[in-house]
N, C-alpha and C. Protein backbone atom coordinates (compact mmCIF):
# COMPACT_ATOMS: atom_id res chain seq x y z
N UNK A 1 37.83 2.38 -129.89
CA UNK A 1 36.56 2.06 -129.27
C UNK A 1 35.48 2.99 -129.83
N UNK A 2 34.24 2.43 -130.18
CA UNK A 2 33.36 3.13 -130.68
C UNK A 2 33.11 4.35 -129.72
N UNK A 3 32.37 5.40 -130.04
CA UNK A 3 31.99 6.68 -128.99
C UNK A 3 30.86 6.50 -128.12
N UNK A 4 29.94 5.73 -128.19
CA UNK A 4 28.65 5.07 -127.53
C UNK A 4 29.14 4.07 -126.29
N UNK A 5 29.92 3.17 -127.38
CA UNK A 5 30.78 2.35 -126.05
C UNK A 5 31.58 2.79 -124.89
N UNK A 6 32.28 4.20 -125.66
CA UNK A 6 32.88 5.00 -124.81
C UNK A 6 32.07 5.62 -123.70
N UNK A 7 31.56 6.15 -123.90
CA UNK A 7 30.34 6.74 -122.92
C UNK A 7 30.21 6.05 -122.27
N UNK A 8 29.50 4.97 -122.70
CA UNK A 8 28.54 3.85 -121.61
C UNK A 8 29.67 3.24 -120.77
N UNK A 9 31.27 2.95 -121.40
CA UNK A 9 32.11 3.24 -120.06
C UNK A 9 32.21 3.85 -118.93
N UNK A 10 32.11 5.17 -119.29
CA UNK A 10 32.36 6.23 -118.44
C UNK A 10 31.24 6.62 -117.67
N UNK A 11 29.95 6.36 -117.96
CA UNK A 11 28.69 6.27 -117.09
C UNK A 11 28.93 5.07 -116.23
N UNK A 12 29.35 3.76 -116.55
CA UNK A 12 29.55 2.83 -115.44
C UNK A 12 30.66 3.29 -114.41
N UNK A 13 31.87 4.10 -115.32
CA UNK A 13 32.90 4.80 -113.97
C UNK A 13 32.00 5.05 -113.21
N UNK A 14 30.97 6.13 -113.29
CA UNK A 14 30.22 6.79 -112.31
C UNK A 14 29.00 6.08 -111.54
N UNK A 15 28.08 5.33 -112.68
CA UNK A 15 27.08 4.91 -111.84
C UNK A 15 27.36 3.59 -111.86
N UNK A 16 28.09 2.55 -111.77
CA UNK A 16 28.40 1.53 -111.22
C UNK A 16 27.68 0.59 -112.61
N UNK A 17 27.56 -0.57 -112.78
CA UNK A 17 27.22 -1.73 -113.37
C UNK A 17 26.15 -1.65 -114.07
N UNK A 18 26.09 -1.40 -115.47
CA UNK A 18 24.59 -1.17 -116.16
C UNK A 18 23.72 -2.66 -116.27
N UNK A 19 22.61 -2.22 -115.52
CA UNK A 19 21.12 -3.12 -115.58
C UNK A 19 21.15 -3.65 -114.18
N UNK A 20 21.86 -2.39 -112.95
CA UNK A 20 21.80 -3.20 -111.66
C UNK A 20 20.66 -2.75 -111.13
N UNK A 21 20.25 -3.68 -109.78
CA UNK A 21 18.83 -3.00 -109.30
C UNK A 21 19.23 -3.05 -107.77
N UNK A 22 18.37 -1.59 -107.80
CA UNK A 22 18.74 -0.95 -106.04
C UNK A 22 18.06 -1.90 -105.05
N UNK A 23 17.28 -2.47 -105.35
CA UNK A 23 16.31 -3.58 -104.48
C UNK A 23 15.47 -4.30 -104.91
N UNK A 24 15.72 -5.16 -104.55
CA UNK A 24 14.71 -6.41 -104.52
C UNK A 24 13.27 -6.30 -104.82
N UNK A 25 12.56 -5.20 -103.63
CA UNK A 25 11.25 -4.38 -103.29
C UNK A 25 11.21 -3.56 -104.04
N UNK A 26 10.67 -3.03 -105.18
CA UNK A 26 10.50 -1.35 -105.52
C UNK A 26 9.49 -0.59 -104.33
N UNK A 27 8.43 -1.25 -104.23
CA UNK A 27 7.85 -0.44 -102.97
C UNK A 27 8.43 -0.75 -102.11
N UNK A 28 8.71 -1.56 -101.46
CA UNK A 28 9.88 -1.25 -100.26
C UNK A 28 11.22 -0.12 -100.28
N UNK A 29 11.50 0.08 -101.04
CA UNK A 29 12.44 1.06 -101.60
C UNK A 29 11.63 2.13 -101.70
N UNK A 30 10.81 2.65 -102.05
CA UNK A 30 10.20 3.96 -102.56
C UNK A 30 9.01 4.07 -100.82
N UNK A 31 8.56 3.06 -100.37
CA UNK A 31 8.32 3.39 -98.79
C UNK A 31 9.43 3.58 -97.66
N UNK A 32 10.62 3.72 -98.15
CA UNK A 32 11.59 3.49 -96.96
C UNK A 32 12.41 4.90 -97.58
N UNK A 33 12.26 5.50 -98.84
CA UNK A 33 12.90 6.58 -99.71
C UNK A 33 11.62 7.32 -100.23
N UNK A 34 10.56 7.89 -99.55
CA UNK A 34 9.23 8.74 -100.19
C UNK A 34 9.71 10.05 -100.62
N UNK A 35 10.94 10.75 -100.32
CA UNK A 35 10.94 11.84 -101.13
C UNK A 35 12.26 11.82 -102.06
N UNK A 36 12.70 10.82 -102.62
CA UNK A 36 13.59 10.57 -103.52
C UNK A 36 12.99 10.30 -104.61
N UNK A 37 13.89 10.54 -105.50
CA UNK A 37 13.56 10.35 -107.00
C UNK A 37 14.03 9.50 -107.82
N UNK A 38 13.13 8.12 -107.18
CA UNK A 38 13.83 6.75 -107.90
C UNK A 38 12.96 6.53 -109.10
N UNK A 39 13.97 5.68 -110.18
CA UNK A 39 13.64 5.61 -111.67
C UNK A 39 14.24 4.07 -111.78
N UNK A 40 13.21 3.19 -111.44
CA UNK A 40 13.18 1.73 -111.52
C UNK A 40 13.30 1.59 -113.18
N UNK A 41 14.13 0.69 -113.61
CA UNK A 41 14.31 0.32 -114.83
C UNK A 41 14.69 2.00 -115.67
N UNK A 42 15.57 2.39 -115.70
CA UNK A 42 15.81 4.25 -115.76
C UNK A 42 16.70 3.79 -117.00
N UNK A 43 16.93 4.99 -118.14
CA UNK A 43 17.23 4.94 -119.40
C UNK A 43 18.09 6.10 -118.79
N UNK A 44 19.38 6.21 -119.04
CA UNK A 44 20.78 7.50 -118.53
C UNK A 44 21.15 7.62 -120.04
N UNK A 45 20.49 8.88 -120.93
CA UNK A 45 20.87 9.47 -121.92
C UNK A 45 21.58 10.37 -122.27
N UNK A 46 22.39 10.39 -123.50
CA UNK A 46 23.05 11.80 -124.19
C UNK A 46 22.37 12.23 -125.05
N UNK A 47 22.34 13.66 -125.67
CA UNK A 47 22.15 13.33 -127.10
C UNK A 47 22.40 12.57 -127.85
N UNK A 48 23.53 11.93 -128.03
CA UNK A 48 24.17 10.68 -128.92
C UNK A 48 22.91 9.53 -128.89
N UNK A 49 22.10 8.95 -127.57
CA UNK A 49 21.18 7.85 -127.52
C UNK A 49 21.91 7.73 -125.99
N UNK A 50 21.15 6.91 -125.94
CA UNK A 50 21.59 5.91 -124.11
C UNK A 50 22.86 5.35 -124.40
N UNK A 51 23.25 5.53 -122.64
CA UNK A 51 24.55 5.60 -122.14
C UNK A 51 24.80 4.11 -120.96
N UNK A 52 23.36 4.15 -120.08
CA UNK A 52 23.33 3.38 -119.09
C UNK A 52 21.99 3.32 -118.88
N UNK A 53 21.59 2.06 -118.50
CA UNK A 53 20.25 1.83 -117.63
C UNK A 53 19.90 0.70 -116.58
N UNK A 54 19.09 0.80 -115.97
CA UNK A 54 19.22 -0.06 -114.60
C UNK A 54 18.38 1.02 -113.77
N UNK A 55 18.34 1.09 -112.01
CA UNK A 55 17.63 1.18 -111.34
C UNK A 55 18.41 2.10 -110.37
N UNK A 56 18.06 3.48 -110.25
CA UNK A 56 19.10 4.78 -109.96
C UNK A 56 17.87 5.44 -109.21
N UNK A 57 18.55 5.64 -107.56
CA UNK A 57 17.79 6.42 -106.68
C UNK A 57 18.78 7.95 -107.10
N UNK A 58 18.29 9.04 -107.80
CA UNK A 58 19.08 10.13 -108.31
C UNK A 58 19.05 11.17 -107.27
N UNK A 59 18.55 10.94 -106.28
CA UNK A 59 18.42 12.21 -104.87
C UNK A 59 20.44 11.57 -104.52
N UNK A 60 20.20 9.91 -104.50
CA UNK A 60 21.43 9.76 -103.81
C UNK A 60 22.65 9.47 -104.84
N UNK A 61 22.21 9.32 -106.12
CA UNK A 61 23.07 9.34 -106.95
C UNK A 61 23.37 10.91 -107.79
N UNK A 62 23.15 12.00 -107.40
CA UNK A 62 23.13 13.22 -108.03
C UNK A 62 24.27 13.64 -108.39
N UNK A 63 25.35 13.14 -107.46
CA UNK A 63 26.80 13.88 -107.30
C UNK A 63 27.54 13.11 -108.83
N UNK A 64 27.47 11.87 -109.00
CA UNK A 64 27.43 10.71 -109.64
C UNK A 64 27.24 11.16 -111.16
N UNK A 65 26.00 11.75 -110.90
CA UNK A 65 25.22 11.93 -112.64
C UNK A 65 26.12 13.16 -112.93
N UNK A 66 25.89 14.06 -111.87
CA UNK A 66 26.47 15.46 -112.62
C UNK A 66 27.95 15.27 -112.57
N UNK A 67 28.56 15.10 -112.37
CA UNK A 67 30.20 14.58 -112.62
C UNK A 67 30.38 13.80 -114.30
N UNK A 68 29.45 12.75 -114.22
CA UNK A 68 28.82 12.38 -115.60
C UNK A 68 29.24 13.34 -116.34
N UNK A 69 27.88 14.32 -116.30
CA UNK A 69 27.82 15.58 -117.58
C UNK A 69 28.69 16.53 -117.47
N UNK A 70 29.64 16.41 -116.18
CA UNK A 70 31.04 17.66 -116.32
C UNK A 70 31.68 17.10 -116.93
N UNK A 71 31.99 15.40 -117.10
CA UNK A 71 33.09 14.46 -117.43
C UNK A 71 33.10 14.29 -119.13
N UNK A 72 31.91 14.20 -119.56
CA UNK A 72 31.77 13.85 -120.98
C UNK A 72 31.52 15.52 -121.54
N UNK A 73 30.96 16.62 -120.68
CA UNK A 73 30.83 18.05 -121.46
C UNK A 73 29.40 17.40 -122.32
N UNK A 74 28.45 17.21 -121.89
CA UNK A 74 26.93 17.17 -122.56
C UNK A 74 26.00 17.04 -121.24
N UNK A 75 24.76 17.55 -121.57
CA UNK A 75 23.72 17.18 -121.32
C UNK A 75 23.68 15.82 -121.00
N UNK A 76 23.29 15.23 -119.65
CA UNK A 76 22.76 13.67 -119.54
C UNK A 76 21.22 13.63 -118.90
N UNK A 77 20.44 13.02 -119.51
CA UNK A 77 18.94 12.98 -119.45
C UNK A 77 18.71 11.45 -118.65
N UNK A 78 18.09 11.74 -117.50
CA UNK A 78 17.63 10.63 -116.62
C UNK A 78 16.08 10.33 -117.12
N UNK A 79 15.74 8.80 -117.94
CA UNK A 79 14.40 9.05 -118.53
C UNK A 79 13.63 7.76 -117.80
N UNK A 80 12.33 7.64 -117.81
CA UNK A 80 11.46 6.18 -117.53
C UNK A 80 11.91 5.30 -118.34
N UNK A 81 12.03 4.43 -117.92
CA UNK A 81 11.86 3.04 -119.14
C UNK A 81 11.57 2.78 -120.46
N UNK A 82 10.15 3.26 -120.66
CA UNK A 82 9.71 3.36 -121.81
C UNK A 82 9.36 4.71 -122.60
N UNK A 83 10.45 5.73 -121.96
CA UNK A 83 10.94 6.94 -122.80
C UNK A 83 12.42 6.66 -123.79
N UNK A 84 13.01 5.27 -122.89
CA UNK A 84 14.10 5.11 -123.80
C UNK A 84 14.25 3.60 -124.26
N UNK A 85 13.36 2.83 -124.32
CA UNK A 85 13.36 1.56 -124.49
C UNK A 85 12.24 1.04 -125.48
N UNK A 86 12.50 0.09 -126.20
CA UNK A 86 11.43 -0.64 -126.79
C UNK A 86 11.71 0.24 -128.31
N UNK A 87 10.23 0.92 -128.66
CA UNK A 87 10.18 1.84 -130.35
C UNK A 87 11.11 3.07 -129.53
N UNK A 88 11.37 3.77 -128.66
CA UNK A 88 12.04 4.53 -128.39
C UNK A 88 13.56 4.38 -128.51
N UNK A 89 13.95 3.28 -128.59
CA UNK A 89 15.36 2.93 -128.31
C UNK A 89 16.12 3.75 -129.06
N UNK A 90 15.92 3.54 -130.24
CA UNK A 90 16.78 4.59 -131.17
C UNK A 90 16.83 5.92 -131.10
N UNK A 91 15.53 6.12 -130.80
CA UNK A 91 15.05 7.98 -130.02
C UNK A 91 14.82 8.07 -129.30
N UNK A 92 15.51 8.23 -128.31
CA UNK A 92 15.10 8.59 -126.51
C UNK A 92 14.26 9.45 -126.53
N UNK A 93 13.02 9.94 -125.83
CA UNK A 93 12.72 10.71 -125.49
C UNK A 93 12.79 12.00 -124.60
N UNK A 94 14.36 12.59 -124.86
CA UNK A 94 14.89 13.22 -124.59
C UNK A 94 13.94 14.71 -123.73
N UNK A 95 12.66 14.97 -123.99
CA UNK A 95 12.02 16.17 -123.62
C UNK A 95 11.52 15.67 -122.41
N UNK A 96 11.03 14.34 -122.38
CA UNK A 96 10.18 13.99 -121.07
C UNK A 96 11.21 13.34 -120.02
N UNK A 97 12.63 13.79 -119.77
CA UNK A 97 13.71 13.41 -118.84
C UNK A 97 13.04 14.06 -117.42
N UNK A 98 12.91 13.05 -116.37
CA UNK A 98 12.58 13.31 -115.03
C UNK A 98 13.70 14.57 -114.87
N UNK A 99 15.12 13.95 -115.09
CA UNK A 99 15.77 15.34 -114.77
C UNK A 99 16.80 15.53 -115.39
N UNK A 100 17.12 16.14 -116.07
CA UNK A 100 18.51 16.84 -116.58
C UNK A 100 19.51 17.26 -115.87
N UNK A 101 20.59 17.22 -116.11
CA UNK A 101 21.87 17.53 -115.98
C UNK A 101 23.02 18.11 -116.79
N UNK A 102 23.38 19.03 -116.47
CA UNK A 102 24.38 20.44 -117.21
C UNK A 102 25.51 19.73 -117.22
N UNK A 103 26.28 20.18 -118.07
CA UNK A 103 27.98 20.10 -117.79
C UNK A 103 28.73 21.51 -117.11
N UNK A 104 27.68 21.94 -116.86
CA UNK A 104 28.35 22.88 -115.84
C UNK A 104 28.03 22.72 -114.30
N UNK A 105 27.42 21.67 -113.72
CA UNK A 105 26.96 21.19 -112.31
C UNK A 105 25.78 21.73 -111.93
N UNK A 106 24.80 21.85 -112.34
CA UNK A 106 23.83 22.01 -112.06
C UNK A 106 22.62 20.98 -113.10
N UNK A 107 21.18 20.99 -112.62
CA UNK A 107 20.51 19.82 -112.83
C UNK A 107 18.70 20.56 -113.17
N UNK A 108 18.08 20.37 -113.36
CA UNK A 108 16.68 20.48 -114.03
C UNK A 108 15.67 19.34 -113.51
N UNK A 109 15.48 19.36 -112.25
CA UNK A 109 14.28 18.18 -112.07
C UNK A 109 12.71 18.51 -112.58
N UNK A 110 12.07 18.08 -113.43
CA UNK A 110 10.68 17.91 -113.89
C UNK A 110 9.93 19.01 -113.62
N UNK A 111 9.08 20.00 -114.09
CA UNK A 111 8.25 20.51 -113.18
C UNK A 111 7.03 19.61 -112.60
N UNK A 112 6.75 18.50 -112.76
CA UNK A 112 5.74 17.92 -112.48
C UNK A 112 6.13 17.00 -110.92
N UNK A 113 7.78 17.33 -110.60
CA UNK A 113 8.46 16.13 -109.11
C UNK A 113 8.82 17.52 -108.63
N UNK A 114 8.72 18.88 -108.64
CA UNK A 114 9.59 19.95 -108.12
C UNK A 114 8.98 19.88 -106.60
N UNK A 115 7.47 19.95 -106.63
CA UNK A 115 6.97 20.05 -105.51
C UNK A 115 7.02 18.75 -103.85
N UNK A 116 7.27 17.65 -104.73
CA UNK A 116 6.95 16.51 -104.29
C UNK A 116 8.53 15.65 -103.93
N UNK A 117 9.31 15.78 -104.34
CA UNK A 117 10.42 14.91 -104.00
C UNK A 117 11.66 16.00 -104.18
N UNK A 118 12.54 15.32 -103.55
CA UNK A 118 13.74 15.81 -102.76
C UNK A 118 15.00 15.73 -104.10
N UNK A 119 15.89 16.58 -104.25
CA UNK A 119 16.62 16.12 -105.10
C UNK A 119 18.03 16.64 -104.89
């Protein structure tokens, strides 16, 4: 099995079905979740390129991601849409990740969400 494919396995072990969506509503979701850190249409990167994407509330998926980056031993970068999609696809925009994740269990949320949402 290729190593990309591999991954993007092992990110669905963890975060369930790539290109699923948490709700129907995005504002209904983000008014009913105001201090979570949801990433509607979300790009789940390695260094290697993307792993998984789809629609990841990461306050409640945290345990999930970082198990991720203990499981594979890398860095996994939670990015917007169009940090990893479209002319980006091939180059994630790996620097502008809402939040990072260690392979040692710990995580890096944004300085620009530190103040404002829950993680």
């Amino acid at each position: 099995m290729h190593m990309k494919e591999n991954l993007s396995n092992i990110a669905e072990s963890h975060l369930g079905m790539s290109g699923r969506m948490i709700s129907f509503s995005k504002s209904g979701y983000i008014q009913r979740h105001p201090k979570h850190v949801v990433i509607f249409n979300s790009n789940i990167c390695t260094e290697g390129g993307k792993v998984w994407q789809g629609d990841i509330d990461v306050t409640l998926s945290r345990d999930a991601i970082s198990d991720l980056a203990q499981e594979i031993g890398s860095k996994v970068y939670v990015l917007y849409e169009m940090d990893g999609r479209f002319e980006n696809e091939e180059s994630p925009k790996l620097n502008r990740a809402v939040v990072t994740f260690f392979p040692d269990g710990t995580h890096l949320l944004h300085k620009d969400f530190q103040s404002t949402l829950t993680l």
